[in-house]
Protein backbone atom coordinates (compact mmCIF):
# COMPACT_ATOMS: atom_id res chain seq x y z
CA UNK A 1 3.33 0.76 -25.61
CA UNK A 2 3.94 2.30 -22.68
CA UNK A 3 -0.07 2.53 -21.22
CA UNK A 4 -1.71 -0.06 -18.87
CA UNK A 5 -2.67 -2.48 -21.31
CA UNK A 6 -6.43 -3.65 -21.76
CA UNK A 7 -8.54 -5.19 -19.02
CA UNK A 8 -9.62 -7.86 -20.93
CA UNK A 9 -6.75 -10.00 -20.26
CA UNK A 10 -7.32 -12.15 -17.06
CA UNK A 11 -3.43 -11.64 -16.81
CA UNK A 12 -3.88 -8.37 -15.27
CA UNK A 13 -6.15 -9.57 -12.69
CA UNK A 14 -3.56 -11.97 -11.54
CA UNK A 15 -1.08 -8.97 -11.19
CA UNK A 16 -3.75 -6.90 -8.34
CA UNK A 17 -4.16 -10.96 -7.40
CA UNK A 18 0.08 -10.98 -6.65
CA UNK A 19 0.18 -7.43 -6.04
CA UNK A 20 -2.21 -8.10 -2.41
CA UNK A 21 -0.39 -10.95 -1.87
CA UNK A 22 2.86 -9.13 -1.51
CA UNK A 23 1.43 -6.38 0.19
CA UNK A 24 0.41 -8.43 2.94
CA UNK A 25 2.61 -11.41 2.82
CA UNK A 26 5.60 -9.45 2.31
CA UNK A 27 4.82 -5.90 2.77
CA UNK A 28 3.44 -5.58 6.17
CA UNK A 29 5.61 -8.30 7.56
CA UNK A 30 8.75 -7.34 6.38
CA UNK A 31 8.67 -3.59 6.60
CA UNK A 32 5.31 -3.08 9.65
CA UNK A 33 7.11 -5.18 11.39
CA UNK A 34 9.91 -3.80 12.57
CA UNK A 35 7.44 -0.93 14.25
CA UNK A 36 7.08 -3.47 16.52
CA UNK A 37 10.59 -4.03 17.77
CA UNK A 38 10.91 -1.09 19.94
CA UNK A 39 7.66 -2.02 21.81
CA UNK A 40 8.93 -5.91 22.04
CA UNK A 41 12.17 -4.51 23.61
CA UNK A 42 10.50 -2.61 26.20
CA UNK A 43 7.92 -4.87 26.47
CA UNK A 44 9.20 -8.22 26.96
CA UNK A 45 12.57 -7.61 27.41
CA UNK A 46 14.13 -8.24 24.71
CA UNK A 47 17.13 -7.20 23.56
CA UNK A 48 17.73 -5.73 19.67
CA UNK A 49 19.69 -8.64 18.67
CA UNK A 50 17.11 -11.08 19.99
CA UNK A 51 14.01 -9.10 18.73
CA UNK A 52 15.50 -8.82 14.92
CA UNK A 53 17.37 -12.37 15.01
CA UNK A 54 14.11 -14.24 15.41
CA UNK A 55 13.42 -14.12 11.60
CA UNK A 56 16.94 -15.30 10.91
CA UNK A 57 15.71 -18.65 12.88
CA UNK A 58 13.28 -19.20 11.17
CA UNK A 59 15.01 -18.58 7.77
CA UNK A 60 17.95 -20.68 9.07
CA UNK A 61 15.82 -23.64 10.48
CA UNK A 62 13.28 -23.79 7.46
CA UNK A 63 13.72 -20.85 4.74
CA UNK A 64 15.36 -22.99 2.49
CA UNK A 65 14.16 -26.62 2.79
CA UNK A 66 10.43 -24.83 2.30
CA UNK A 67 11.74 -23.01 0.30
CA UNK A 68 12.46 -25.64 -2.25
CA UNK A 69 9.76 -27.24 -1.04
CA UNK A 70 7.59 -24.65 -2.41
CA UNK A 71 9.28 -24.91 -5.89
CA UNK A 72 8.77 -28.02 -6.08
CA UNK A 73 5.13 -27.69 -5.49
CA UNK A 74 4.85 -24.57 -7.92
CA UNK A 75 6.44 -26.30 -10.65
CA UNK A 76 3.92 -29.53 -10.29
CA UNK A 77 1.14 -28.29 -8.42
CA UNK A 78 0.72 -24.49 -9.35
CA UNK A 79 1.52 -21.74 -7.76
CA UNK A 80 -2.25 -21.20 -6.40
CA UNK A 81 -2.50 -23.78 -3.99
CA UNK A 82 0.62 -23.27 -1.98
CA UNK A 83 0.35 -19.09 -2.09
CA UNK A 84 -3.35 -20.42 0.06
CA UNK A 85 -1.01 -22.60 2.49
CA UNK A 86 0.90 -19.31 2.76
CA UNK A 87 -1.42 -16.98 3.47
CA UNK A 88 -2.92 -18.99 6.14
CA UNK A 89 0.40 -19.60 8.06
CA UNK A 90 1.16 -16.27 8.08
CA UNK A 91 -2.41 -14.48 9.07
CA UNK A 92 -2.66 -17.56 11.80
CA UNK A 93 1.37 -17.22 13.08
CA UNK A 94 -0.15 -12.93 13.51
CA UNK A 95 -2.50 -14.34 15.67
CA UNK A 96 -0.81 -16.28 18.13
CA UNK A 97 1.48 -13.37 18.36
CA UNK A 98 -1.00 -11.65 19.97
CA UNK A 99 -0.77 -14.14 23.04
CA UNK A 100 2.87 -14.53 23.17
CA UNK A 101 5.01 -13.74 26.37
CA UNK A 102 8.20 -15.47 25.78
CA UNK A 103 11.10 -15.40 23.95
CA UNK A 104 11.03 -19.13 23.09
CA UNK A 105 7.20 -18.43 22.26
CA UNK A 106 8.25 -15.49 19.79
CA UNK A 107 10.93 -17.34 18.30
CA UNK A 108 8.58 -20.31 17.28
CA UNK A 109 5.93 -18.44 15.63
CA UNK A 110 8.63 -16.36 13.68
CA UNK A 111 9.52 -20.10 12.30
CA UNK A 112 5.75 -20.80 11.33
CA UNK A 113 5.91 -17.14 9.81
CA UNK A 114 8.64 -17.73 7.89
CA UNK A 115 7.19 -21.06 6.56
CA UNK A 116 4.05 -18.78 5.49
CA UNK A 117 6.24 -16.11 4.25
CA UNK A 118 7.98 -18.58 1.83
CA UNK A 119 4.84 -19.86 0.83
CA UNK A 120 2.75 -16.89 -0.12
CA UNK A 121 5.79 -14.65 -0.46
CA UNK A 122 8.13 -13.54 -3.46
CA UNK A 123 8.91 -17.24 -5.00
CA UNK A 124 5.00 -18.68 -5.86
CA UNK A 125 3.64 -14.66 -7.04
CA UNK A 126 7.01 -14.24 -9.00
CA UNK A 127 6.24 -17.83 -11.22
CA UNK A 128 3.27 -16.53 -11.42
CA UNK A 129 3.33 -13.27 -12.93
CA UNK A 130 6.30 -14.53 -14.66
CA UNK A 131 4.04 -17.14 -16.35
CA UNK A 132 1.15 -15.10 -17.62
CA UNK A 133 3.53 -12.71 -19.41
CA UNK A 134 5.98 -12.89 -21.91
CA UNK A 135 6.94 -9.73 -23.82
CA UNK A 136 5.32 -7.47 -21.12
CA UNK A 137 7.07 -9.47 -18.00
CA UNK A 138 9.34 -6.54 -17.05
CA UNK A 139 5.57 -3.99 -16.61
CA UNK A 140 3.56 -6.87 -15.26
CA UNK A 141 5.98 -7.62 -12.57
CA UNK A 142 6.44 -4.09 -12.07
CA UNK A 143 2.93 -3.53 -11.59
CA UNK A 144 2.38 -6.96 -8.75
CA UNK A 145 5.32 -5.19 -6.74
CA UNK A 146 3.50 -2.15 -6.58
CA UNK A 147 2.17 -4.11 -4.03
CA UNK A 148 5.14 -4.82 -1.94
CA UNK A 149 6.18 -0.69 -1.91
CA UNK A 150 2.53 0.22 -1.05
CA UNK A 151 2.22 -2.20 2.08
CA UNK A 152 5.86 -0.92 2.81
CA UNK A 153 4.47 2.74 2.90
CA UNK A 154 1.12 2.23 4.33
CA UNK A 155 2.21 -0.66 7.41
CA UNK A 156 4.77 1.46 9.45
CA UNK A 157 2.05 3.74 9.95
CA UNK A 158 -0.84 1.67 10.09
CA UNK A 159 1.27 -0.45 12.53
CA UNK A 160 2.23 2.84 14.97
CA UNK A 161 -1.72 3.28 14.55
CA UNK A 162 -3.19 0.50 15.85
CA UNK A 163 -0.42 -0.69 18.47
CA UNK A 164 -1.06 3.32 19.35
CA UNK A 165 -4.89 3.36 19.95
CA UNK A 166 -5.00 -0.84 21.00
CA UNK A 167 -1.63 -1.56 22.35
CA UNK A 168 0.87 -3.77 20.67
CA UNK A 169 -0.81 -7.15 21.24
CA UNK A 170 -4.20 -6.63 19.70
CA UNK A 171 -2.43 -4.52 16.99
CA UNK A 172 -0.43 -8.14 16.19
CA UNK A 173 -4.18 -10.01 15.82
CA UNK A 174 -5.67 -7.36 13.70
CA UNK A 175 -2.91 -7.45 11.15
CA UNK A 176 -3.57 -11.12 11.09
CA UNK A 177 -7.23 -11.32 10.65
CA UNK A 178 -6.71 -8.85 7.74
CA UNK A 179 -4.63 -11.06 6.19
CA UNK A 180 -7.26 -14.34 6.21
CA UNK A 181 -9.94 -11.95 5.54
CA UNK A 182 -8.17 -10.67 2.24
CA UNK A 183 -5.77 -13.14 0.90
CA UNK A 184 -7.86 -16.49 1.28
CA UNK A 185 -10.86 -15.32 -1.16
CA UNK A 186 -8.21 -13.44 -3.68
CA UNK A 187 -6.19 -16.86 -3.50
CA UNK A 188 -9.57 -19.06 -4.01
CA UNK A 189 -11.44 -16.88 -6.40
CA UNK A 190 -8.76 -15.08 -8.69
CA UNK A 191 -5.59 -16.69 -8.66
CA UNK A 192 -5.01 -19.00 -11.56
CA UNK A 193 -1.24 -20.70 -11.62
CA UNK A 194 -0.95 -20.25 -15.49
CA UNK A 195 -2.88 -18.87 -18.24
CA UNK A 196 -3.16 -22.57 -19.72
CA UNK A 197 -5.16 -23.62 -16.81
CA UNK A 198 -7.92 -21.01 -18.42
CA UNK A 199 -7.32 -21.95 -22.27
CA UNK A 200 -4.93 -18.53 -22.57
CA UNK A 201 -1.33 -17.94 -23.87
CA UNK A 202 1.03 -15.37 -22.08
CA UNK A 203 0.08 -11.82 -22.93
CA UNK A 204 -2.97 -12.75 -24.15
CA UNK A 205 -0.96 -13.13 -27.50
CA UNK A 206 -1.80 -15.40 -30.17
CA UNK A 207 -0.34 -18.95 -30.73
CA UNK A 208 3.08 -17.48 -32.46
CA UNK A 209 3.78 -16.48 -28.93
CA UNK A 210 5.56 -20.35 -28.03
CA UNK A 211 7.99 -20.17 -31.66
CA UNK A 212 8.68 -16.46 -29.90
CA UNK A 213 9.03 -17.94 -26.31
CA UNK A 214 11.36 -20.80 -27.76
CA UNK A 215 13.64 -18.37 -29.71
CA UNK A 216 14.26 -15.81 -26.85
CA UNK A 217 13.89 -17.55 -24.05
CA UNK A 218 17.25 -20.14 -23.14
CA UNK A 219 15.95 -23.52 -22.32
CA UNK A 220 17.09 -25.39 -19.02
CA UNK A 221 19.24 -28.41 -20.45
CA UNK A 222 17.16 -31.42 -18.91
CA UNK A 223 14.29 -28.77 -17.55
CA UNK A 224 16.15 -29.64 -14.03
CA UNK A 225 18.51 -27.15 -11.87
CA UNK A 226 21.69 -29.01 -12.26
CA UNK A 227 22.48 -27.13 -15.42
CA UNK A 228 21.95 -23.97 -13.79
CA UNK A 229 24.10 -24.83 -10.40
CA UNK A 230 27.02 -25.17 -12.92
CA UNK A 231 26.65 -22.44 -14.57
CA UNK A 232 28.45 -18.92 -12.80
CA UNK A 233 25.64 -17.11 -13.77
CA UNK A 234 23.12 -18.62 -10.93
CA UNK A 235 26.35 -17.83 -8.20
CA UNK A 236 26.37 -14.76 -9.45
CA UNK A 237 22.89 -13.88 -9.02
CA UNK A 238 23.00 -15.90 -5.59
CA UNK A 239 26.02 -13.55 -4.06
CA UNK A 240 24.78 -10.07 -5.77
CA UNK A 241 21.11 -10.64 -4.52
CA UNK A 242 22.56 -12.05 -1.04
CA UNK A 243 24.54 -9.10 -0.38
CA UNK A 244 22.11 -6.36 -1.39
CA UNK A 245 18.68 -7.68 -0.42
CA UNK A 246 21.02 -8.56 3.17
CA UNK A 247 21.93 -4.41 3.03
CA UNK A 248 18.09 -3.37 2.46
CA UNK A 249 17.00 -5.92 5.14
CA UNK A 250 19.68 -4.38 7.77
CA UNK A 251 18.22 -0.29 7.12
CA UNK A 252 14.40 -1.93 6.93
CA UNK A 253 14.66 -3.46 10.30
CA UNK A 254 16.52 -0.96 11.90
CA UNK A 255 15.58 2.18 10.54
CA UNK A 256 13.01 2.74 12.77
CA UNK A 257 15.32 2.08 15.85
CA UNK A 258 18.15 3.75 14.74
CA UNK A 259 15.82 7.27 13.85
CA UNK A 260 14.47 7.32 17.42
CA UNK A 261 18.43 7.08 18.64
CA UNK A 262 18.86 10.23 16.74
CA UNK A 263 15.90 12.20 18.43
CA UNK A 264 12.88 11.56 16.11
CA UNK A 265 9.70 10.22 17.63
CA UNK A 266 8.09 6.68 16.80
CA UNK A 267 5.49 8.99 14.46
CA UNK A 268 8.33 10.94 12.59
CA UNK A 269 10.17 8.07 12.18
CA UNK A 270 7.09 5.90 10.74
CA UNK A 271 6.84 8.79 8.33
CA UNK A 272 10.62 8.54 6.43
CA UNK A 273 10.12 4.30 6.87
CA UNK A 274 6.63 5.13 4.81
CA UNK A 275 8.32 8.00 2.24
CA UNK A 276 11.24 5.42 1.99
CA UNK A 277 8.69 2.73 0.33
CA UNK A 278 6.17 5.05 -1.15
CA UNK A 279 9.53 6.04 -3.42
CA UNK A 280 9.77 3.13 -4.07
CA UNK A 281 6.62 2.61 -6.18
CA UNK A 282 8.11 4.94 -8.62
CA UNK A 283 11.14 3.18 -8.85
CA UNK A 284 8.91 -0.27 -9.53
CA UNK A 285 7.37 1.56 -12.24
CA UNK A 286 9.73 2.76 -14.43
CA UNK A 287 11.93 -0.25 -13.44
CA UNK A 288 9.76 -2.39 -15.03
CA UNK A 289 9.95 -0.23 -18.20
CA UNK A 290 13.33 -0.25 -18.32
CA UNK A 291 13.45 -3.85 -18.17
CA UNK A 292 11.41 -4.34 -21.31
CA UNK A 293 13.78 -2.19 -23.09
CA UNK A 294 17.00 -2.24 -21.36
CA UNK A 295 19.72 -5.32 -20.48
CA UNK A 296 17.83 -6.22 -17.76
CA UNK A 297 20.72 -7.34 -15.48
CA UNK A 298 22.48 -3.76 -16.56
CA UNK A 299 19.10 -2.05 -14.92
CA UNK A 300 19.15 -3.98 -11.79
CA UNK A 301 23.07 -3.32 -11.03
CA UNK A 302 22.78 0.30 -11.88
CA UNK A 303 20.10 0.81 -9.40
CA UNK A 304 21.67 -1.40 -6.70
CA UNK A 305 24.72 0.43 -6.77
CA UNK A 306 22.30 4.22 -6.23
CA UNK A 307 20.69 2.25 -3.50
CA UNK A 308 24.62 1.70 -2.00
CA UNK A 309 25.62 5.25 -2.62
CA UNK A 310 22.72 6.53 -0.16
CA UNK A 311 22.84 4.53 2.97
CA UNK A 312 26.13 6.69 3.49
CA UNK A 313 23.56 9.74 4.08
CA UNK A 314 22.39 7.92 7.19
CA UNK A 315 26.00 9.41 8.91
CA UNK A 316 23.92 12.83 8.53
CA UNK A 317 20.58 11.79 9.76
CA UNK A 318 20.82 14.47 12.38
CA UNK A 319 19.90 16.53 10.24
CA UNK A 320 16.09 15.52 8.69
CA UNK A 321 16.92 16.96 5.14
CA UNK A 322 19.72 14.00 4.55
CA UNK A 323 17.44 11.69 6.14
CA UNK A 324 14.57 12.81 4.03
CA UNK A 325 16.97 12.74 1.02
CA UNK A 326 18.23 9.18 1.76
CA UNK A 327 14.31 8.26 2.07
CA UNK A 328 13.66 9.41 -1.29
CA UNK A 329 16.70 8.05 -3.34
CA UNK A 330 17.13 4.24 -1.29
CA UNK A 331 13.09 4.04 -1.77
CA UNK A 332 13.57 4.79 -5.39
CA UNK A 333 16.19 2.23 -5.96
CA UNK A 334 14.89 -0.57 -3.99
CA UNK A 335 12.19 -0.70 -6.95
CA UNK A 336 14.66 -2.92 -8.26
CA UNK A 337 15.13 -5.21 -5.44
CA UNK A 338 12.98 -8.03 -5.93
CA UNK A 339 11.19 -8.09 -9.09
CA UNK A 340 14.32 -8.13 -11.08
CA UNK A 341 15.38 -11.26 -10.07
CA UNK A 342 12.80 -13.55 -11.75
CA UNK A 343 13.10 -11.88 -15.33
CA UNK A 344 17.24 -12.24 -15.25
CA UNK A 345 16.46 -15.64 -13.68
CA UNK A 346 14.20 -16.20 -16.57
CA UNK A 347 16.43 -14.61 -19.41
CA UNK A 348 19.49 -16.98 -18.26
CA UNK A 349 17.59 -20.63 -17.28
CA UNK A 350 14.33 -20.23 -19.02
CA UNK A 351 10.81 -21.38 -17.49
CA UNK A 352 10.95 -25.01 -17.13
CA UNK A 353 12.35 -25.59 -13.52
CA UNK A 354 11.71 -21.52 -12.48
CA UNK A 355 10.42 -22.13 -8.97
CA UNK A 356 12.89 -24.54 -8.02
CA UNK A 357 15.51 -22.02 -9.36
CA UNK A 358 13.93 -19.29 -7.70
CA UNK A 359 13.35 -21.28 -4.64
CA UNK A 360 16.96 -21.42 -4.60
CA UNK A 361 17.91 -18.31 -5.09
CA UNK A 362 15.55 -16.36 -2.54
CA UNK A 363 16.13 -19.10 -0.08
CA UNK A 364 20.25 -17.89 -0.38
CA UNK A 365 19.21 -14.12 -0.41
CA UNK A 366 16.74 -14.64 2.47
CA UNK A 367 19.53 -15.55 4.51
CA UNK A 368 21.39 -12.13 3.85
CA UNK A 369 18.03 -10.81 4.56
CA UNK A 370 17.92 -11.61 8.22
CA UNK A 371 21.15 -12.44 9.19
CA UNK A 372 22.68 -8.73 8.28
CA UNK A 373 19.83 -7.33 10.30
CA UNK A 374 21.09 -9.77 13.32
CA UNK A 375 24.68 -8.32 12.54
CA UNK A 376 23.17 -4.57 12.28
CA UNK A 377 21.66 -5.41 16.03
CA UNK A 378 24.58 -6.92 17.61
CA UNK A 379 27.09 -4.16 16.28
CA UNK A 380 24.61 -1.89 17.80
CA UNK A 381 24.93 -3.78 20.85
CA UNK A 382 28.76 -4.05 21.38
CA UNK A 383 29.43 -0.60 20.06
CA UNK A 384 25.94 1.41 20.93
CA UNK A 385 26.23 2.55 17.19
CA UNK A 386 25.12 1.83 14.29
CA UNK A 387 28.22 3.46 12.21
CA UNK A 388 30.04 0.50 11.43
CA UNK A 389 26.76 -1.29 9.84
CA UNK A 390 26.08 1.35 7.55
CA UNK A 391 30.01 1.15 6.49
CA UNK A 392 29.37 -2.76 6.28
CA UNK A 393 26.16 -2.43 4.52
CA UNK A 394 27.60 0.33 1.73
CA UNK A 395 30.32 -2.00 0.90
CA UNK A 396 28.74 -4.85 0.99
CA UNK A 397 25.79 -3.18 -2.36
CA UNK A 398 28.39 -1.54 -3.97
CA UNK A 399 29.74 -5.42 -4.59
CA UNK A 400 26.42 -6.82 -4.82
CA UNK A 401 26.12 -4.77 -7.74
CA UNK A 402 29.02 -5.08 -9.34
CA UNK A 403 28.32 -8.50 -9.12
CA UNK A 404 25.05 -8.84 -10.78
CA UNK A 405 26.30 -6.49 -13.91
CA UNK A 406 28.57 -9.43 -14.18
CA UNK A 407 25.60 -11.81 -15.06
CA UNK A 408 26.05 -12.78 -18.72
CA UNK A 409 22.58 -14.65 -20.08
CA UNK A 410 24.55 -15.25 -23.67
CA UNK A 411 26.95 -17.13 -21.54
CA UNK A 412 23.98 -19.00 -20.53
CA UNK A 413 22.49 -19.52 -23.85
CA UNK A 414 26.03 -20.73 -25.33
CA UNK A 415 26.32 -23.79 -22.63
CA UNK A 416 22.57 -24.77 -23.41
């Protein structure tokens, strides 16, 4: 069934409930931010490198021991309480910003973003959507990521807006008084970790659901992650998500930059960043249909290796018809950038120790995720270019995808 299914499911309120949070925990600080990088440059003095590398401390200093940290917590705790600890690191880290002047001061509230990003971000709202669904994961997840494209397409210009009309500083606290205001009461009032904690079953199905669940779904030998870790199939996942979520991160961050090199103004150039993501909510969509009926692994490599096959457009974006091109098709196949990851990660380990598997696994990609934007800046740097990025960053999907389509989950199922 192919339709929006009913309301009456509390399910699909905890899909809007994920969907906000990665609109704002993910959407308008990954992709508004980098609005903000010419104005930090110019501002404060900063050079590219140092204005796109402060994420990649953050990541590098505490992505991945909060990281696990947080999948620890999901898989004991709930995924509820520590998406709330999230939220308010990140809204509260937007606010300091505000006051900053110095590099060391930007650099240590990127590191308290980062914590909040990891704890409201992708890991807790993927368990969760990936717990209150079953045979409808691949639409429900889908439908929460909606989220992520939408603050994508409405921050770059939202951001130009306000640091436009109330200068970069105050634009910074606004975004993060938005956040409190929103994702505290959605987080409090809505979001419930699992649909046991209300007396449900996944999909609102009946009780035949767990003999389904137990059939289809390959257990985690000891429900621990040391039978994944041996298995090639998590490595896999690790290097083919590294590598292309590392190539998105590098044309996010520096898109904007790299546009107003070629002659576009700040406002033109927050336009393609916006048509880039709102493309992407079609992508999400019928993604997340595919998945339901496709290999799901098979559907995220073939749309990794589109989303390779048009960064080479950026060579043309002189001209605005290849850049508005290479808007349209890398928005539509980053729809399967994220969202992927926890059903394969699902089909191949099962449920038991997801968030610590996850954790894991978007703590390694997270790394690709800032560090190629750090490698995008200082190539820029040395060479005043950005041509040998995008030749890094083609080469560097095209494996990433050939990689994942080399994810077996019956090779998981067989060593269970």
């Amino acid at each position: 069934m192919n339709s929006l299914p009913t309301r009456a499911f509390y399910g699909w309120r905890i899909v809007v409930a994920a969907s906000l949070n990665l609109f704002f925990a993910v959407g308008i600080i990954f992709y508004g931010f980098p609005v903000f990088y010419p104005l930090l440059v110019q501002s404060l003095g900063f050079t590219r490198a140092q204005a796109t590398q402060g994420f990649l401390i953050g990541f590098l200093l505490v992505g991945l021991p909060f990281g696990f940290l947080a999948g620890v917590l999901i898989d004991r705790v709930g995924a509820r309480w520590v998406i709330l600890a999230g939220a308010g690191l990140v809204g509260g880290s937007l606010l300091f910003m505000g006051f900053m002047s110095r590099l060391w001061q930007y650099y240590l509230l990127c590191v308290t973003e980062v914590i909040g990003y990891v704890l409201a971000g992708p890991i807790p709202n993927q368990v969760l959507v990936t717990n209150w669904f079953h045979a409808k994961r691949g639409r429900a997840m889908g439908y929460a990521y909606l989220g992520l494209g939408a603050g994508g397409a409405v921050s770059p210009l939202l951001v130009n807006y306000l640091a436009g009309h109330f200068g970069w500083h105050r634009a910074i606290e606004i975004l993060g008084v938005m956040i409190l205001v929103v994702l505290l009461p959605v987080g409090g009032w809505v979001t419930r970790s699992a649909p046991r904690d209300m007396g449900l079953l996944p999909d609102g199905s009946n009780p035949t659901y767990k003999v389904r669940i137990s059939v289809e779904t390959p257990p985690a030998a000891g429900g621990d992650i040391a039978y994944a870790i041996r298995s090639p199939n998590f490595w896999l996942l690790v290097a083919g998500c590294t590598l292309v979520v590392g190539a998105i991160g590098a044309v996010i961050q520096h898109l904007i930059l790299f546009l107003k090199d070629q002659g576009y103004s700040s406002g033109a150039a927050s336009q393609v960043s916006s048509c880039l993501l709102v493309s992407s909510l079609a992508g999400r969509v019928l993604v997340g249909h595919l998945a339901d009926r496709f290999v799901k692994k098979n559907v995220m490599a073939w749309f990794y290796l589109l989303l390779g096959l048009s960064i080479p457009l950026l060579y043309l974006a002189h001209r605005p018809p290849a850049v508005w091109m290479f808007a349209v098709l890398f928005g539509f196949a980053m729809g399967a950038d994220y969202m992927l990851i926890p059903l394969v990660t699902a089909e191949c380990f099962g449920l038991a120790a997801l968030g610590k598997l996850l954790a894991l696994i978007i703590m390694g990609y997270s790394l690709g995720q800032w560090l190629a934007p750090w490698l995008a800046g200082r190539i820029f740097d040395v060479h005043h270019s950005y041509d040998m990025a995008w030749a890094i960053m083609t080469v560097a999907t095209v494996v990433g995808a050939a990689t994942i389509y080399a994810v077996s989950p019956s090779r998981s199922r067989q060593s269970a």
